[in-house]
Protein backbone atom coordinates (compact mmCIF):
# COMPACT_ATOMS: atom_id res chain seq x y z
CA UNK A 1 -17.25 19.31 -11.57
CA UNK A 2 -15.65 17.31 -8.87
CA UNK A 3 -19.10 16.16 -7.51
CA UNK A 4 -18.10 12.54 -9.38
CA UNK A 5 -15.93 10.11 -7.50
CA UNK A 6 -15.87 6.87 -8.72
CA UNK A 7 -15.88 4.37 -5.69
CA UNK A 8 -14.94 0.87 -6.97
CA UNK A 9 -15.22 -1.09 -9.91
CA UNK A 10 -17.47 -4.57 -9.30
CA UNK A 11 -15.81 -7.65 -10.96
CA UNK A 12 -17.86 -11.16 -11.21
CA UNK A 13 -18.45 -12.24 -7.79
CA UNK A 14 -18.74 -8.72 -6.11
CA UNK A 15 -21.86 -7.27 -4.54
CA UNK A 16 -23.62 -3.47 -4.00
CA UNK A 17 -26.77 -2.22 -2.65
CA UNK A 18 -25.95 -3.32 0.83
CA UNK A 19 -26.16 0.20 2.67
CA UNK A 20 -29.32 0.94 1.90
CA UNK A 21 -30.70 -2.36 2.86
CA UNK A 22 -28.95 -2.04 6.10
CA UNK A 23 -29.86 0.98 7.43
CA UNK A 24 -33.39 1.74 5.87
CA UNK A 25 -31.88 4.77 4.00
CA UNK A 26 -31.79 6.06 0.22
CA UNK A 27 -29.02 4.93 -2.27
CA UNK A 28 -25.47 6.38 -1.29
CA UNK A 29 -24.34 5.97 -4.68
CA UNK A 30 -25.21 5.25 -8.53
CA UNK A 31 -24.10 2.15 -9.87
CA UNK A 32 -23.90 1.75 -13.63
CA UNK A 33 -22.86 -1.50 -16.11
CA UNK A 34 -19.77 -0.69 -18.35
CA UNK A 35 -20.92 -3.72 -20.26
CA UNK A 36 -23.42 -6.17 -20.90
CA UNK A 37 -23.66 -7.65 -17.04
CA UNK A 38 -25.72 -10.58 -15.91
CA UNK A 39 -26.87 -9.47 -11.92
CA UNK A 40 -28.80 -11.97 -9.50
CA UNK A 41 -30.98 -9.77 -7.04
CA UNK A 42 -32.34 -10.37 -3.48
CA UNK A 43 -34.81 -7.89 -1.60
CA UNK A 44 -34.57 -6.32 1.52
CA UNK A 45 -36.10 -9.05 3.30
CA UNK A 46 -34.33 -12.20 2.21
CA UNK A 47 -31.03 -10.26 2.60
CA UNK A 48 -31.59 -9.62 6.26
CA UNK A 49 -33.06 -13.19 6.81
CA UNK A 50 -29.74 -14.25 5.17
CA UNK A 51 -27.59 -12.10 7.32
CA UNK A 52 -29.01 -13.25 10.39
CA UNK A 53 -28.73 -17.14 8.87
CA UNK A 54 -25.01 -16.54 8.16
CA UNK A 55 -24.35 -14.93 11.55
CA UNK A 56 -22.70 -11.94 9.79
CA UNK A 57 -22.12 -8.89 11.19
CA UNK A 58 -24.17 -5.91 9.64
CA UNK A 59 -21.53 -3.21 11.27
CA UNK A 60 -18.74 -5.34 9.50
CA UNK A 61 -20.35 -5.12 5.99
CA UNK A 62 -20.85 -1.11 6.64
CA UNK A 63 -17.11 -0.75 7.83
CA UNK A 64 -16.12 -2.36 4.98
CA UNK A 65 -17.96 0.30 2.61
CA UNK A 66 -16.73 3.43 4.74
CA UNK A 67 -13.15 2.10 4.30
CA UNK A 68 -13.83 2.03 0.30
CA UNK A 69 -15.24 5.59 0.25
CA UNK A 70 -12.20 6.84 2.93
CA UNK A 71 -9.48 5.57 -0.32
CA UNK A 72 -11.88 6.84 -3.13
CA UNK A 73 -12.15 10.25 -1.81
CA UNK A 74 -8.74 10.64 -0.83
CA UNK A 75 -9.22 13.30 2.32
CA UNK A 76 -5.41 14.25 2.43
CA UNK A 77 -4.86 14.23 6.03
CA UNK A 78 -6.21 10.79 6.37
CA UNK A 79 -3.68 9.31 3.01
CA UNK A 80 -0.36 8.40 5.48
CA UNK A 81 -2.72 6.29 7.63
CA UNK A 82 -1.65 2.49 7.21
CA UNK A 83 -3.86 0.37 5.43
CA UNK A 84 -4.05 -1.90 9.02
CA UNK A 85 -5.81 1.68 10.63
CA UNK A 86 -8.79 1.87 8.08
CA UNK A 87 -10.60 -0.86 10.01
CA UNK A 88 -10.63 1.36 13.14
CA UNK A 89 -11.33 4.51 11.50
CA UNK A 90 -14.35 2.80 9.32
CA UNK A 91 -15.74 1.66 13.11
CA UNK A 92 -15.69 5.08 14.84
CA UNK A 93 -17.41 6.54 11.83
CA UNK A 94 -21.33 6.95 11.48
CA UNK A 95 -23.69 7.11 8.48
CA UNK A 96 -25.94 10.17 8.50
CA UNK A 97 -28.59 11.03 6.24
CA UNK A 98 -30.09 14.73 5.91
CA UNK A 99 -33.31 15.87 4.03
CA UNK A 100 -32.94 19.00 1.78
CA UNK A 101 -33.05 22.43 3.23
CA UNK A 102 -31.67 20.42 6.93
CA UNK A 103 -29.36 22.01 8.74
CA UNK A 104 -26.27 20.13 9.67
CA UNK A 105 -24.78 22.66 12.34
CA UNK A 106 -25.68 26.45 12.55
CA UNK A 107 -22.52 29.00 12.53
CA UNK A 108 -21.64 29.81 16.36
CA UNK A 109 -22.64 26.31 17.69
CA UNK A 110 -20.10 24.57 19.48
CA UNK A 111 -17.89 22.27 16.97
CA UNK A 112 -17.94 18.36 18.21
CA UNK A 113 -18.23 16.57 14.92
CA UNK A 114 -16.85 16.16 11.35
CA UNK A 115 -18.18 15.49 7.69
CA UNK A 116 -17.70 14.05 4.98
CA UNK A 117 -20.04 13.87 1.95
CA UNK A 118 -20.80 10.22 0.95
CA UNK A 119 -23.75 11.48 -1.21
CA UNK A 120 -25.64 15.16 -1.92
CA UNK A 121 -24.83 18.56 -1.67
CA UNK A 122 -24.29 21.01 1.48
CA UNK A 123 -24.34 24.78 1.20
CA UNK A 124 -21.85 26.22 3.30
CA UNK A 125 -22.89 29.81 4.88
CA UNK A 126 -21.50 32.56 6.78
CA UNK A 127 -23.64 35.71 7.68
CA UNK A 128 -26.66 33.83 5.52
CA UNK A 129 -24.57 34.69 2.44
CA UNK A 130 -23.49 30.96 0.78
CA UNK A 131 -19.83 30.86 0.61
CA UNK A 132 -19.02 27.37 -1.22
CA UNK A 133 -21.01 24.13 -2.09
CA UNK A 134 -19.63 21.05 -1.65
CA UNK A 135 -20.63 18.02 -3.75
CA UNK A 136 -19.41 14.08 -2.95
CA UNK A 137 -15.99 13.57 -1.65
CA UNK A 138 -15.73 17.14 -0.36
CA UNK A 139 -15.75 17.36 3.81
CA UNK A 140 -16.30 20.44 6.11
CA UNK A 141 -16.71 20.76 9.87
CA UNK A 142 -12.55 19.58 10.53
CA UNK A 143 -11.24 22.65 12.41
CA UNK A 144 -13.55 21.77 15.33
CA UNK A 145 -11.53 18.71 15.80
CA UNK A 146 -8.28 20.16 16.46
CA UNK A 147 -8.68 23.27 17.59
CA UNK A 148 -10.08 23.82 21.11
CA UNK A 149 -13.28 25.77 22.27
CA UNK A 150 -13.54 26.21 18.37
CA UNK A 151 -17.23 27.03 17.40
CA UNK A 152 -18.62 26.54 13.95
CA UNK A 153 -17.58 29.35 11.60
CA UNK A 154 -20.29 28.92 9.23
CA UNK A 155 -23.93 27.12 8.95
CA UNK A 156 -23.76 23.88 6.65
CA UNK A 157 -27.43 23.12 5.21
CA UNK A 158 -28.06 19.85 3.13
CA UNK A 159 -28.93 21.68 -0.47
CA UNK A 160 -30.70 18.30 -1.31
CA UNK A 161 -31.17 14.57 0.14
CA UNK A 162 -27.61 13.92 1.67
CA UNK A 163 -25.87 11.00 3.49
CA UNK A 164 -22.50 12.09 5.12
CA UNK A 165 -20.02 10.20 7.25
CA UNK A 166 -19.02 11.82 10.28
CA UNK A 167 -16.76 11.24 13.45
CA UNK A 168 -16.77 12.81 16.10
CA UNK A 169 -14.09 14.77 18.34
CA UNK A 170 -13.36 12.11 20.91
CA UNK A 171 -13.22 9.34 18.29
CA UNK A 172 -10.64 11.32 16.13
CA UNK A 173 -8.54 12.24 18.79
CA UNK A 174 -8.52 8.17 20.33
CA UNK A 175 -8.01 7.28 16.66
CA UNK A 176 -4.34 8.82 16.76
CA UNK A 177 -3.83 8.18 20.85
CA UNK A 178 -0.57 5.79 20.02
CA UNK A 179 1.02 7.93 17.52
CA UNK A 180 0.85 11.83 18.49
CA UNK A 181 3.23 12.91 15.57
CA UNK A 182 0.34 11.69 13.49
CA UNK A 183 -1.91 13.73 14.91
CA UNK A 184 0.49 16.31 15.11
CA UNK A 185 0.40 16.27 11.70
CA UNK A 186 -3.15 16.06 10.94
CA UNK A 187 -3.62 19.00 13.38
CA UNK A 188 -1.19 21.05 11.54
CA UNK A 189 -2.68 20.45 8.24
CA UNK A 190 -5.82 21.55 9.55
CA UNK A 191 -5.50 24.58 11.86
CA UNK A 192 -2.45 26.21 10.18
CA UNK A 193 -1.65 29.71 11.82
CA UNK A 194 -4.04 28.69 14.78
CA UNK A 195 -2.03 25.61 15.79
CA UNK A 196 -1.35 24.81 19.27
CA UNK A 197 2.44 24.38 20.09
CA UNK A 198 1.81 20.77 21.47
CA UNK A 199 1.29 19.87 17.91
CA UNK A 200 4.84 21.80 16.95
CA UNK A 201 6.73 19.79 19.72
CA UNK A 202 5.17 16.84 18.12
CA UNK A 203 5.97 17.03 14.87
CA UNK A 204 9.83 16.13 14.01
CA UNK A 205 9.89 18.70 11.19
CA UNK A 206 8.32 21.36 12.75
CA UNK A 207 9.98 21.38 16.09
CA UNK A 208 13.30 21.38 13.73
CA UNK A 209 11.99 23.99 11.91
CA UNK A 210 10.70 25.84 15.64
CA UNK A 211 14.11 25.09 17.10
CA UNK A 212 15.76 26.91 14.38
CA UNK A 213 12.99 29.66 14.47
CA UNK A 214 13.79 30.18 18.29
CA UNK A 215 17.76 30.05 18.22
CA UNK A 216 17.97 32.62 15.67
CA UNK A 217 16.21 35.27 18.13
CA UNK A 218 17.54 34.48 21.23
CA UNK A 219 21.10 33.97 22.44
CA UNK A 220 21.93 29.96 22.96
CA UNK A 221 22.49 30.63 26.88
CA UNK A 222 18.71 31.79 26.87
């Protein structure tokens, strides 16, 4: 349960397979006909010889995946970004594919990076005792982002073949350079208790609410 997200529906004229023929790597996702379909195929070769023919852009046709998979799985502090964003975010994010058994990051190792699960499975551990398992859709890894000097608090192995999307620090951070109450926001949603007060001054509601917090203790001339 929850493991199935379903990505996009393919009308006459749309395409799929493209990933994999792109970046040498396994299927990131099962495709199946809801009806009696009629499909024209081209192999790996003649689709990179027509690629290169057409001028295209491989990194364009990826972005344009990763910004289908952002909507589908529906990571909720990424939902008030504007539709006009999704290009940028697609372009600072990176396709990464895991064997089984693989360890993704080891608990105590500094946190740069974030994940989300495009395909597979990833065991989640703390004190080699698994804690959760999270399926497609599901991402781990996004308290490193927001809260500094944060190492990992757990050890995140790939329970089977996997392909994640991940971003790292820097990237995240430039993603929301122009609008800091965004990232206010996201960094509230995130760390909770352990947010910094530059994200409170940030935020319009929670400096209100902070404001309100700090007159009530102290004496206005204070």
């Amino acid at each position: 349960a929850g493991d199935v997200v379903r990505l996009n529906r393919i009308r006459p004229g749309g395409w799929f397979g493209e990933i994999a023929l792109c970046m040498d790597m396994d299927r990131t996702a099962t495709v199946i006909a809801v009806e009696s379909s009629l499909l024209m195929m081209i192999s790996r070769d003649s689709f990179r010889a027509f690629l290169q023919a057409a001028n295209m852009d491989v990194n364009e046709v990826m972005r344009k995946r990763i910004i289908q998979s952002f909507k589908a799985f529906r990571i909720p502090f990424f939902e008030a970004i504007p539709e006009s964003k999704y290009v940028d975010l697609a372009r600072d994010c990176k396709l990464e594919q895991f064997d089984a058994h693989e360890v993704i990051f080891a608990e105590g190792e500094p946190g740069d990076r974030f994940y989300i699960i495009s395909r597979g499975q990833v065991s989640v551990r703390r004190d080699g005792k698994e804690i959760a398992r999270l399926g497609t859709g599901r991402y781990f890894g996004e308290v490193s982002l927001v809260i500094e000097g944060c190492d990992r608090t757990a050890t995140c192995i790939a329970t089977k073949k996997s392909t994640l999307m991940s971003m790292d620090k820097e990237n995240f951070r430039g993603f929301f350079e122009n609008t800091p109450e965004a990232l206010a926001d996201v960094e509230i949603k995130i760390a909770g208790p352990k947010v910094q007060i530059r994200s409170i001054i940030y935020h319009p509601k929670a400096l209100n609410l902070f404001t309100a917090y700090l007159q009530s203790q102290w004496a206005s001339e204070s």
